[in-house]
N, C-alpha and C. Protein backbone atom coordinates (compact mmCIF):
# COMPACT_ATOMS: atom_id res chain seq x y z
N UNK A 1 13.40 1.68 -0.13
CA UNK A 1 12.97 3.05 -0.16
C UNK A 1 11.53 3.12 0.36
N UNK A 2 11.22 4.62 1.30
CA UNK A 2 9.95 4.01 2.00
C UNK A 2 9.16 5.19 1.32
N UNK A 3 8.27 5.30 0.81
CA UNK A 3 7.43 6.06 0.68
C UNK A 3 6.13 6.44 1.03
N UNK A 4 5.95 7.85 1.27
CA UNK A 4 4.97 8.48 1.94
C UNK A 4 3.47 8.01 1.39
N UNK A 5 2.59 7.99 1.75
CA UNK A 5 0.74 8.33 1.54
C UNK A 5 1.01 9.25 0.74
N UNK A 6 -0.01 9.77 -0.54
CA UNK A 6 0.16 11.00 -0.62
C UNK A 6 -0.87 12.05 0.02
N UNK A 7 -1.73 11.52 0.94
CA UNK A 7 -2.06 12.22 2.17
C UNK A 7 -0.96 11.88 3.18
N UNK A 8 -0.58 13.28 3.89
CA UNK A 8 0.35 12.96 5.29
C UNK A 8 0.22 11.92 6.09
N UNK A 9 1.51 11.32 5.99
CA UNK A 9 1.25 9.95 6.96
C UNK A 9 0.66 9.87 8.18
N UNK A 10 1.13 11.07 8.92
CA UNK A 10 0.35 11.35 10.30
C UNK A 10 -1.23 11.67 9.88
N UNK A 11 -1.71 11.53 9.09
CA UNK A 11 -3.14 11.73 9.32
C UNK A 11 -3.90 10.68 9.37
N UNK A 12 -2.93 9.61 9.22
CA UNK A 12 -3.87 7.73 9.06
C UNK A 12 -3.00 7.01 9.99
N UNK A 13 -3.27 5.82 9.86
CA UNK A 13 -2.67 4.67 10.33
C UNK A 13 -2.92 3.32 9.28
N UNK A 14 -2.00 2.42 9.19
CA UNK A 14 -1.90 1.11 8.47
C UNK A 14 -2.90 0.68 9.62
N UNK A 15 -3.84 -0.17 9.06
CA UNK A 15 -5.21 -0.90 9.85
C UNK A 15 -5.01 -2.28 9.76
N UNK A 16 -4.17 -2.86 8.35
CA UNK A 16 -4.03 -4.56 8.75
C UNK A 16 -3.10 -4.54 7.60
N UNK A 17 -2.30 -5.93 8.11
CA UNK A 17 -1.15 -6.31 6.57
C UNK A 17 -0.59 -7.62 6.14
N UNK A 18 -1.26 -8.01 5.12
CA UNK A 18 -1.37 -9.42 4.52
C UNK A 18 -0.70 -9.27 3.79
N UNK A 19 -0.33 -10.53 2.70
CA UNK A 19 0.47 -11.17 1.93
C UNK A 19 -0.14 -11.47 1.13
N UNK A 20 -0.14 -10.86 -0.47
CA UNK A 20 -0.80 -11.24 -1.59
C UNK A 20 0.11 -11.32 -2.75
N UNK A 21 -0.46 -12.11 -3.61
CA UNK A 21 0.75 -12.32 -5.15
C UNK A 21 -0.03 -11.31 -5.97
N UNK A 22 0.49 -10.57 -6.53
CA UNK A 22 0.19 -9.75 -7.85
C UNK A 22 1.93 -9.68 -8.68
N UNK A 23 1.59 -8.69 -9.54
CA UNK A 23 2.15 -8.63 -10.73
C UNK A 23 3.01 -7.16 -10.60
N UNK A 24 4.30 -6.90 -9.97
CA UNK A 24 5.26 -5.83 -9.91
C UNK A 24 5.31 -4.82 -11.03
N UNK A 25 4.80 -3.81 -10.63
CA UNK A 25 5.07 -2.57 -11.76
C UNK A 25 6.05 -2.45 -12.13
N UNK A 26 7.33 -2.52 -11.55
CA UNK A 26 8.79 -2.15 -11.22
C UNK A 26 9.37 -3.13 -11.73
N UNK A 27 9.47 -4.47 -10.97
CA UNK A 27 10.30 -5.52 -12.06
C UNK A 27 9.35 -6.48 -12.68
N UNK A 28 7.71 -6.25 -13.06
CA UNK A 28 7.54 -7.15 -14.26
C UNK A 28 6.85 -8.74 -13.75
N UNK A 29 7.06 -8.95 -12.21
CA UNK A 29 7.44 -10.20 -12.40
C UNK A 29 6.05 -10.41 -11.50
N UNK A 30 5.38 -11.57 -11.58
CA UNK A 30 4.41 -12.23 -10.23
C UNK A 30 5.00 -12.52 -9.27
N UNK A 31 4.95 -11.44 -8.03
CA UNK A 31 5.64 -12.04 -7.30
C UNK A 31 5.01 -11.54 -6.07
N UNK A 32 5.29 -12.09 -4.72
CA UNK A 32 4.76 -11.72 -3.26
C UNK A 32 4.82 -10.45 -2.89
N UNK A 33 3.41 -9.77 -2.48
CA UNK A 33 3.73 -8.28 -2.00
C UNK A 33 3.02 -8.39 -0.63
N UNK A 34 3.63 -7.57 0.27
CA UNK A 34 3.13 -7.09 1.57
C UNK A 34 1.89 -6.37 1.20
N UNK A 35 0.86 -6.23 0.88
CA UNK A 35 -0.19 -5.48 1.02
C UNK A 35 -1.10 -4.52 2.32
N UNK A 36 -0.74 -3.63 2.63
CA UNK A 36 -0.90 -2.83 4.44
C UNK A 36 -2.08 -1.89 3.93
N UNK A 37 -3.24 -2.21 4.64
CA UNK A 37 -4.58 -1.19 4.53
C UNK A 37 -3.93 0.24 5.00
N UNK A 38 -4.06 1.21 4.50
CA UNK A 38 -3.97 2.71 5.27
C UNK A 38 -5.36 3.33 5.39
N UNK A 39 -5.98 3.69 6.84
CA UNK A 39 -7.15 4.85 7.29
C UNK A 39 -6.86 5.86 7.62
N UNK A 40 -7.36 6.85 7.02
CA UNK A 40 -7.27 8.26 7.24
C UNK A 40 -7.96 8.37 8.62
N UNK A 41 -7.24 9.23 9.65
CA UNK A 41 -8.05 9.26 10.60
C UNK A 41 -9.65 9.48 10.99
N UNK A 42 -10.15 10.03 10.16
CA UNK A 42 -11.33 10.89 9.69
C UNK A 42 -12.20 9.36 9.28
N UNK A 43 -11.70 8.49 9.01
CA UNK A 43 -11.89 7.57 7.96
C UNK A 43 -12.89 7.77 6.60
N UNK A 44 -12.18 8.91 6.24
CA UNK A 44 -12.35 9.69 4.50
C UNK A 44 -11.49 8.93 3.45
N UNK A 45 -10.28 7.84 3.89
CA UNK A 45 -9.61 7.56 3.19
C UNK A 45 -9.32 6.19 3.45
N UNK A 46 -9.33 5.15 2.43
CA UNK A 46 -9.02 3.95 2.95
C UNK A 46 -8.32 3.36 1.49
N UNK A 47 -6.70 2.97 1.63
CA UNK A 47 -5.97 2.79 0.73
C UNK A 47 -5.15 1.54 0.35
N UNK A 48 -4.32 1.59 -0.04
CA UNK A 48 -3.50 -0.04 0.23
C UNK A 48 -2.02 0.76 -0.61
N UNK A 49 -1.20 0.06 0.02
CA UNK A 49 -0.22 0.44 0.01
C UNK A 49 0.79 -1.02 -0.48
N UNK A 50 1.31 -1.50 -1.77
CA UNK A 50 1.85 -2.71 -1.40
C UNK A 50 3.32 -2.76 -2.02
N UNK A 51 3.87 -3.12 -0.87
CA UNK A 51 5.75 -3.73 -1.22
C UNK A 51 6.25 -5.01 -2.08
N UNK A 52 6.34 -5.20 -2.74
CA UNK A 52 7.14 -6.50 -3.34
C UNK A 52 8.61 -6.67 -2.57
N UNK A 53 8.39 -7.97 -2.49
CA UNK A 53 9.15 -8.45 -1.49
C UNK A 53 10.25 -9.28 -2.02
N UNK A 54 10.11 -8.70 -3.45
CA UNK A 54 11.29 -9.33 -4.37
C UNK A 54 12.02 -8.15 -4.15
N UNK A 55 11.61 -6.90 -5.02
CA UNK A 55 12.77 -5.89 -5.23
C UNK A 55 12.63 -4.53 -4.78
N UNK A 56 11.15 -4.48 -3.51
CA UNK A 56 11.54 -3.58 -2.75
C UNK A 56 10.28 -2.53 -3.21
N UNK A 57 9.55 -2.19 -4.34
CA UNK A 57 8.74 -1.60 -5.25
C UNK A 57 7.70 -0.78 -4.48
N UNK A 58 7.23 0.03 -4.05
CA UNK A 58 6.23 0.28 -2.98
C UNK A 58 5.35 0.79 -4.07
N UNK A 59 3.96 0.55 -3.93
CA UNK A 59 3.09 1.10 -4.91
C UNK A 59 1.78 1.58 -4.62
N UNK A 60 1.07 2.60 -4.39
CA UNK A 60 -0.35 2.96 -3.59
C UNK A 60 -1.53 2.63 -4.54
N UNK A 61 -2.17 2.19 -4.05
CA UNK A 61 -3.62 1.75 -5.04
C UNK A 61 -4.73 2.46 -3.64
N UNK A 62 -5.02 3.81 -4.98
CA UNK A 62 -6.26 4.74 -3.99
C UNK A 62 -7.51 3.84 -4.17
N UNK A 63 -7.95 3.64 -3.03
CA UNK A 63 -9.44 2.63 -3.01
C UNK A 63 -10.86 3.85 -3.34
N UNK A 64 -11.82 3.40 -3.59
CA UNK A 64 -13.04 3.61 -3.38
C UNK A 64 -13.60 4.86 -2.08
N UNK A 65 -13.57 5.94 -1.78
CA UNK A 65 -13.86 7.07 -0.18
C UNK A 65 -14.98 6.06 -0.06
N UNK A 66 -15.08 5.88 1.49
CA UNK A 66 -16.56 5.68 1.75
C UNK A 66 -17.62 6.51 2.20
């Protein structure tokens, strides 16, 4: 399941996308997530967006505006 920014996707772009272990909201478990920077075009917004690559989980962690 893919889910949106909750700013419009067309207003950013994913800027880079690494591979980090954290801890799944969804199933609980430590496990590998895709982690993908999102920039607001404006660059008002700079976010992270990360998938677990166990069970699919997409989860937004709003960063810091600069």
């Amino acid at each position: 399941m893919t889910h949106m920014h909750p700013v419009l996707e067309t207003a950013g772009d994913f800027v880079s996308v690494t591979l980090v272990d954290r801890r799944c909201r969804a199933c609980d478990k430590p496990t590998e997530h895709r982690a993908q920077v999102w920039e607001s075009l404006d660059g008002a917004y700079v976010d992270t967006q990360f998938t677990c690559l166990t069970c699919g989980a997409v989860n937004w962690v709003v960063g810091v505006d600069p």
